[in-house]
N, C-alpha and C. Protein backbone atom coordinates (compact mmCIF):
# COMPACT_ATOMS: atom_id res chain seq x y z
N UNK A 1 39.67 77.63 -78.00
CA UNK A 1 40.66 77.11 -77.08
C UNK A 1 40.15 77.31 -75.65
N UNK A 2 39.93 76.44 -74.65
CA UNK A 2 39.85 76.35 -73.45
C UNK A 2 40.52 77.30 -72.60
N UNK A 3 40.64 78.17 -71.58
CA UNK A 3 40.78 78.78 -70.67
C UNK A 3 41.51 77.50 -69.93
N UNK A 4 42.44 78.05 -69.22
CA UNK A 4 42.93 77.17 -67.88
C UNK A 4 41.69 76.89 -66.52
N UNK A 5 41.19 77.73 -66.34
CA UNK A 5 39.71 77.65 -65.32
C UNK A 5 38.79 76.35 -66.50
N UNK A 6 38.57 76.53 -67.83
CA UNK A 6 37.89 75.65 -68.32
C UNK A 6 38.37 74.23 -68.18
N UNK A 7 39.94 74.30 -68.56
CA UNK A 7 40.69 72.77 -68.17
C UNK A 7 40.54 72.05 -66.78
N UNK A 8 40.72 73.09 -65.86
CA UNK A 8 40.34 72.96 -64.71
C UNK A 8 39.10 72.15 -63.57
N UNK A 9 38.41 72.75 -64.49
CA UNK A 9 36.81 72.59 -64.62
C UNK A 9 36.61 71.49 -64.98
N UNK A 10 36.92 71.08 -66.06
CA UNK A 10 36.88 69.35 -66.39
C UNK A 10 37.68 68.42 -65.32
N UNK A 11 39.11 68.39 -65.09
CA UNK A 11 39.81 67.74 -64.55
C UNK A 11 39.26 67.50 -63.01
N UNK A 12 38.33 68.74 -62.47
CA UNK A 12 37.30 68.48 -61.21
C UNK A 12 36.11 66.97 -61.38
N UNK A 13 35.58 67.51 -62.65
CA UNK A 13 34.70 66.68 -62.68
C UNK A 13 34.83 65.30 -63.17
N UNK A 14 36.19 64.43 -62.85
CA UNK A 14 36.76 63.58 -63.02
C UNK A 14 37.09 63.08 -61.72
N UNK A 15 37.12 63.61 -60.53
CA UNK A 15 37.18 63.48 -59.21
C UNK A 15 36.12 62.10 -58.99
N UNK A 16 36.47 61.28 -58.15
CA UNK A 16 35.75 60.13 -58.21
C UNK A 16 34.73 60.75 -56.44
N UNK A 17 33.69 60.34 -56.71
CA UNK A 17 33.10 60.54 -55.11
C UNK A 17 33.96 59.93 -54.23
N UNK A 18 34.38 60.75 -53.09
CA UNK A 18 34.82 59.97 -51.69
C UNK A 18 36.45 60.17 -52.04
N UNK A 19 36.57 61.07 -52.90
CA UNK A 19 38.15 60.60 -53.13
C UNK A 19 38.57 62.57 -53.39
N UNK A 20 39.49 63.08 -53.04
CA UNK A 20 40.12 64.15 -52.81
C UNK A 20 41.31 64.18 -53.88
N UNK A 21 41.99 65.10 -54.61
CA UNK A 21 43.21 65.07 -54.83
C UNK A 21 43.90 66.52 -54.60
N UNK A 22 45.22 66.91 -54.50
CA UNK A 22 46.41 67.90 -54.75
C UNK A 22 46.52 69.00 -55.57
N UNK A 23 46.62 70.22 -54.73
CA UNK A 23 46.79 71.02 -55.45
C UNK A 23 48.16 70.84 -56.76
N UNK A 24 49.16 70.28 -56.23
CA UNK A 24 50.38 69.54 -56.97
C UNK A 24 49.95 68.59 -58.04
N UNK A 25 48.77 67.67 -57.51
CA UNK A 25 48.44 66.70 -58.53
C UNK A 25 48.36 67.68 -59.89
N UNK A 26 46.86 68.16 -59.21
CA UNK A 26 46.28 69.23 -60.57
C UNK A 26 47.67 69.66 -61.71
N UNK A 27 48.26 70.60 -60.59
CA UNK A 27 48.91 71.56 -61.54
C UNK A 27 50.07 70.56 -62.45
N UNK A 28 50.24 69.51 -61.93
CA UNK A 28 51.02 68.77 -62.84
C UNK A 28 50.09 68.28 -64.22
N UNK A 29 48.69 68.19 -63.90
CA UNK A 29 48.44 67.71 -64.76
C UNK A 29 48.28 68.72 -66.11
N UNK A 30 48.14 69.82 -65.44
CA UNK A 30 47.79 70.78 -65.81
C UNK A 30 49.27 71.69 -66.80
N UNK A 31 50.40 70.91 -66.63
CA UNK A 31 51.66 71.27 -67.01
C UNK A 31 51.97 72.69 -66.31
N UNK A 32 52.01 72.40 -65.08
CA UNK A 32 52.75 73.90 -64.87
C UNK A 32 53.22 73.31 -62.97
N UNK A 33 54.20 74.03 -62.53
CA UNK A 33 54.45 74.19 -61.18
C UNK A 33 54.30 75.14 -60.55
N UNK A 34 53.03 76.00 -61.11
CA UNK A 34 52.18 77.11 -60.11
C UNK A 34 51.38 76.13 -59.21
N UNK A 35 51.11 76.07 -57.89
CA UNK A 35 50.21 75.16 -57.51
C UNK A 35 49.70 76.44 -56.74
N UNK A 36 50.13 77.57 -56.05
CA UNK A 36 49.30 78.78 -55.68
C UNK A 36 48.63 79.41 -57.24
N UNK A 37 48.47 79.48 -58.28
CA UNK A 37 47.56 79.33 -59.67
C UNK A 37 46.95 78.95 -59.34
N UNK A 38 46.72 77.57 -59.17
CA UNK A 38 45.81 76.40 -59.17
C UNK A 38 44.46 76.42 -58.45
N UNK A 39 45.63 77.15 -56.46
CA UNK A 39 43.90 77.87 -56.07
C UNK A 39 43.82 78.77 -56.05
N UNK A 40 44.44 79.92 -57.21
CA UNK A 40 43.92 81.35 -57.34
C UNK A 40 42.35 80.66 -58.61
N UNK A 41 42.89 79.62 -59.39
CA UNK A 41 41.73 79.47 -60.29
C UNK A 41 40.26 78.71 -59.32
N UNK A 42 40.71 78.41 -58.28
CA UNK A 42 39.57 77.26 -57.84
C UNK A 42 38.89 78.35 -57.07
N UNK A 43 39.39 79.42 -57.05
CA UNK A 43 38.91 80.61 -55.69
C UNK A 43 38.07 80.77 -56.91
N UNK A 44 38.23 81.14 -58.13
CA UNK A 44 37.45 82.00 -58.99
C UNK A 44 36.14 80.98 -59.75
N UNK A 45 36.39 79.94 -59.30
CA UNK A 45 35.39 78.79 -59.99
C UNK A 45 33.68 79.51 -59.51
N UNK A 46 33.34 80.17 -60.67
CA UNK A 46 31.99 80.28 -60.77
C UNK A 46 31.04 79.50 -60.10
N UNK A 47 30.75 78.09 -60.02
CA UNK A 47 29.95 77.57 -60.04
C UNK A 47 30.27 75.93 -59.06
N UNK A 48 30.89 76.20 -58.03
CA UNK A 48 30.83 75.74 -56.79
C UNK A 48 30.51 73.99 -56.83
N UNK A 49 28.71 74.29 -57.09
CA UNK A 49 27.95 72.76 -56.76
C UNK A 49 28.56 72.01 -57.91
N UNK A 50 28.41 72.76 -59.12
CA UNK A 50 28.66 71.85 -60.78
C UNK A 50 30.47 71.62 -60.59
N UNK A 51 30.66 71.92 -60.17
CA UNK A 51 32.80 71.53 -60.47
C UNK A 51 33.36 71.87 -58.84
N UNK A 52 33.48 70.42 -58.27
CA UNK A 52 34.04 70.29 -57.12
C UNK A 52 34.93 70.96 -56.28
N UNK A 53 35.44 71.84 -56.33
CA UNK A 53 36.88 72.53 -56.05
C UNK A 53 37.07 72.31 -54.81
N UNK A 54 35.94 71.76 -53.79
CA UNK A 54 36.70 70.86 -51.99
C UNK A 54 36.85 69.96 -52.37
N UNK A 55 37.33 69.19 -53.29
CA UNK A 55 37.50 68.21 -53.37
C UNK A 55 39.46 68.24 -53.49
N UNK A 56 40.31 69.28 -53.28
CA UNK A 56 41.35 69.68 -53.55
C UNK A 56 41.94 69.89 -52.14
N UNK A 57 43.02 69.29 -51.74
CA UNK A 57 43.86 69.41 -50.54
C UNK A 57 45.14 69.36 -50.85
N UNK A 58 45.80 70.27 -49.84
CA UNK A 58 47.39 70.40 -50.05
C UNK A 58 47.97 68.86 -49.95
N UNK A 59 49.17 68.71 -50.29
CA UNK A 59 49.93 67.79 -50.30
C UNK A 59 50.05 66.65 -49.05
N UNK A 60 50.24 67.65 -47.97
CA UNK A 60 50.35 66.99 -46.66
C UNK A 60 48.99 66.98 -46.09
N UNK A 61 47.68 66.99 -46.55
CA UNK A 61 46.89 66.48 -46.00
C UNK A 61 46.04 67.61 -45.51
N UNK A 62 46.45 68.98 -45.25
CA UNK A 62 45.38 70.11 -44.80
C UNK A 62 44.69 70.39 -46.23
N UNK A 63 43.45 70.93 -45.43
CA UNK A 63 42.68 71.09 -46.10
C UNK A 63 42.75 72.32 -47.66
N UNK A 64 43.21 73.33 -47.08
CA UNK A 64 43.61 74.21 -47.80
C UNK A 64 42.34 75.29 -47.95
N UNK A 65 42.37 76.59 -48.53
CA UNK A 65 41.11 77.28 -48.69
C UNK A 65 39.89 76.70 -49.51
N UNK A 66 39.13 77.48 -49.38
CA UNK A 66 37.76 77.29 -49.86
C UNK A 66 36.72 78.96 -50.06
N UNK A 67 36.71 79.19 -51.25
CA UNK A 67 35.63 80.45 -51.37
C UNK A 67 34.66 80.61 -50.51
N UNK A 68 33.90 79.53 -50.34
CA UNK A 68 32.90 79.86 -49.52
C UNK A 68 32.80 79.41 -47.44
N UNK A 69 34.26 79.29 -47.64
CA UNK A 69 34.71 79.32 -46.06
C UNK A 69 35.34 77.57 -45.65
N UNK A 70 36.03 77.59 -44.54
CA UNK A 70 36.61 76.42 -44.21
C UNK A 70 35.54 75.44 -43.72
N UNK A 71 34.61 75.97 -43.13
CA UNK A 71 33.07 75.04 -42.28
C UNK A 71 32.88 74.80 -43.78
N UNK A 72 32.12 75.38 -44.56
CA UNK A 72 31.64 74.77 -46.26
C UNK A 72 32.30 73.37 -46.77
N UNK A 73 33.61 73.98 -46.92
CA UNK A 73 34.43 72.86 -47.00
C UNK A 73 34.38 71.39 -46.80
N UNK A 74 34.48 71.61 -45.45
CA UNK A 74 34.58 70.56 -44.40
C UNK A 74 33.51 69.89 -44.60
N UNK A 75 31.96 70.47 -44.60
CA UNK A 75 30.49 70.10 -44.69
C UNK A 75 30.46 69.52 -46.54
N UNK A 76 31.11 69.87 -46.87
CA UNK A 76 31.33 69.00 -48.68
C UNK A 76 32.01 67.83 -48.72
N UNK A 77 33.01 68.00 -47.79
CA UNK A 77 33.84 66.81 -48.23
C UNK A 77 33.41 65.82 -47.41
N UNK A 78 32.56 65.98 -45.91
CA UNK A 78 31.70 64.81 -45.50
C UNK A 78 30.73 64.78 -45.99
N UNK A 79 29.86 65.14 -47.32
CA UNK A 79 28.83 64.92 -47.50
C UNK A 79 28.96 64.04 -48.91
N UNK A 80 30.24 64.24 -49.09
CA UNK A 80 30.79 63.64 -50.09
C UNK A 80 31.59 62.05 -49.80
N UNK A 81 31.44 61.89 -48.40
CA UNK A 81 31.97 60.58 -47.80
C UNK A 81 33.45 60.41 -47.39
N UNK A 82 33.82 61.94 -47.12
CA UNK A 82 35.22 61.97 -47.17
C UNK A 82 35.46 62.01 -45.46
N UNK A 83 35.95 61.20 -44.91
CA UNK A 83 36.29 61.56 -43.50
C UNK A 83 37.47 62.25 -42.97
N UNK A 84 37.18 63.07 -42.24
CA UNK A 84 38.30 64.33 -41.74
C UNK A 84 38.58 63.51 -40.28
């Protein structure tokens, strides 16, 4: 049985390039209305480059955290074609 970080993990790598989604999206998809879960699991995502986790923004449009800092972030999601 999959781990929630494992479900997680997939549902990242379904992220289309250039395109962002919700901590809300996730956790709905995810069946639950923890959406602080959602980035306690993305804080813990092992493996950064392989499963997107900047690719995740709050509802209204901020950015929201990032493990490896808000500049990281920011430098992913334009490198990813995302304009801030």
């Amino acid at each position: 049985m999959k781990t929630d970080l494992q479900k997680l993990q997939q549902l990242l790598l379904k992220i289309p390039k250039g395109k962002v989604t919700t901590y809300k999206a996730i956790a709905d998809v995810m069946g639950t209305k923890g959406y602080r879960y959602i980035g306690q699991l993305l804080n813990k995502n092992p493996e950064p480059d392989k499963y997107p986790c900047h690719k995740i923004v709050h509802s209204d449009g901020r950015l929201g955290g990032f493990a490896l800092g808000a500049g990281e972030k920011i430098n992913r999601l334009k490198q990813d074609g995302i304009d801030l």
